[in-house]
Protein backbone atom coordinates (compact mmCIF):
# COMPACT_ATOMS: atom_id res chain seq x y z
CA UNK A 1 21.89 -2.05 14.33
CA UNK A 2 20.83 1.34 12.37
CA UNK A 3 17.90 1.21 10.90
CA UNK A 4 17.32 1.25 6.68
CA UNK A 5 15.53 4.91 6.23
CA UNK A 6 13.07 4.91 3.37
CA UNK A 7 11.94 7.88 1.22
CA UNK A 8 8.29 7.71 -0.21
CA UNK A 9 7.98 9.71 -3.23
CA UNK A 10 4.79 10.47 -4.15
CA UNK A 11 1.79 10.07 -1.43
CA UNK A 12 -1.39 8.46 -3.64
CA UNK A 13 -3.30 5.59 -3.26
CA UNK A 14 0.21 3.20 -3.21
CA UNK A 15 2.14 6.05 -1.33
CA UNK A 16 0.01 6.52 2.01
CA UNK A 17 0.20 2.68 2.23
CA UNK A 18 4.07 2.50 1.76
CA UNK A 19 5.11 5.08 4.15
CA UNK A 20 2.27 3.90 6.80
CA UNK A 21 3.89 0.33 6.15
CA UNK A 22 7.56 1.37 6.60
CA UNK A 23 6.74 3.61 9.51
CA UNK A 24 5.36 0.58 11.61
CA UNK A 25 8.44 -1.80 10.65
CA UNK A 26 10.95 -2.08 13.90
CA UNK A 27 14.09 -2.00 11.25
CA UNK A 28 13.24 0.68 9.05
CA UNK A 29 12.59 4.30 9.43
CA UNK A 30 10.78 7.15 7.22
CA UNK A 31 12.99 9.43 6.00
CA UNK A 32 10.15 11.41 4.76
CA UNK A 33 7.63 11.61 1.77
CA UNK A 34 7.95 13.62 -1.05
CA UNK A 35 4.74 14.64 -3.44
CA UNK A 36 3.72 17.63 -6.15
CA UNK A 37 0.15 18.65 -4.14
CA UNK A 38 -0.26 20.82 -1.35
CA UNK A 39 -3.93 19.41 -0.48
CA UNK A 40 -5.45 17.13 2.33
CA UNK A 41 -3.11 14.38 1.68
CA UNK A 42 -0.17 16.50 2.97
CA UNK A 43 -2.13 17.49 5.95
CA UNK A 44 -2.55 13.98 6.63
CA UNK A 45 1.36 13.38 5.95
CA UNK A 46 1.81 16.36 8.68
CA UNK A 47 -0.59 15.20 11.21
CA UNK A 48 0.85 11.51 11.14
CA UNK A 49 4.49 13.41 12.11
CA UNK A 50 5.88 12.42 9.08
CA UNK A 51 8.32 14.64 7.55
CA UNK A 52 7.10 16.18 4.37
CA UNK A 53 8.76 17.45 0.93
CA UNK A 54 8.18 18.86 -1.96
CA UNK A 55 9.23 17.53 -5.46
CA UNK A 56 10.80 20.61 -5.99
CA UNK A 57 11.28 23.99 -5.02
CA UNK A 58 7.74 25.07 -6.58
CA UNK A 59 6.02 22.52 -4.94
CA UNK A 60 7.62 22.88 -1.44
CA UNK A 61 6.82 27.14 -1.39
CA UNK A 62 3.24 25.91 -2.53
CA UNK A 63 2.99 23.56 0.37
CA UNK A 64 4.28 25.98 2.45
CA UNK A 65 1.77 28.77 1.06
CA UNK A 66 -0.61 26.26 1.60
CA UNK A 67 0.24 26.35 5.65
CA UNK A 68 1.74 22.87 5.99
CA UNK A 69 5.16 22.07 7.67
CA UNK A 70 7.77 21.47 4.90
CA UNK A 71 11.03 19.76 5.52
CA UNK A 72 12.54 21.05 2.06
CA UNK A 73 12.65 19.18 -1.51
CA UNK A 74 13.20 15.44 -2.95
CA UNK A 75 16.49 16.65 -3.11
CA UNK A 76 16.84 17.15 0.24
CA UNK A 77 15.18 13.82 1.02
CA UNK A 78 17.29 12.24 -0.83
CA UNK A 79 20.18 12.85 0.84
CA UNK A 80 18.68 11.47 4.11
CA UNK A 81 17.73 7.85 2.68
CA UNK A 82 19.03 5.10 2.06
CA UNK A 83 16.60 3.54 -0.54
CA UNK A 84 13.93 4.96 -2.08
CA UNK A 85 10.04 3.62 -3.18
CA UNK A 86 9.22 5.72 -6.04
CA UNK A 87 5.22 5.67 -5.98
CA UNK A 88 4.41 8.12 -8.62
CA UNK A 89 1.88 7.73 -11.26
CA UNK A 90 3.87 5.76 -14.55
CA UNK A 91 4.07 8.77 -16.73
């Protein structure tokens, strides 16, 4: 059976839990995590082998300035998931 794939936008304090969470579930796979910062959470995103995007294009060439490994945007993840868990702040 194929497994659900899961986007994680946004990589806070609920979004490092979600995509650690999906990534250890037998029937679902990370499709990637998406986020606005190019700072030590991403490296942690990278080293973990998750696949990592930017919100959009701004925030991908800053993550990419930045040194990290960049799959492309939320647009681009979203394409590759199924469902999404939307873990940015309210506003």
């Amino acid at each position: 059976t194929p497994r659900i794939r899961v986007a994680v936008n946004g990589y806070g304090v609920i979004g490092k839990r979600v995509a650690d969470a999906v990534a250890a579930q037998g029937d679902l796979e990370l499709a990637g995590v998406a986020d606005v910062g190019a700072d030590w959470r991403m490296r942690v995103v990278n080293h973990k082998g998750f696949r990592l995007f930017g919100a959009a294009a701004e925030h991908a060439a800053a993550m990419r300035a930045a040194g990290l490994d960049v799959a492309g945007t939320l647009d681009d993840l979203l394409g590759a998931a199924d469902v999404v868990v939307d873990c940015t702040p309210k506003k």
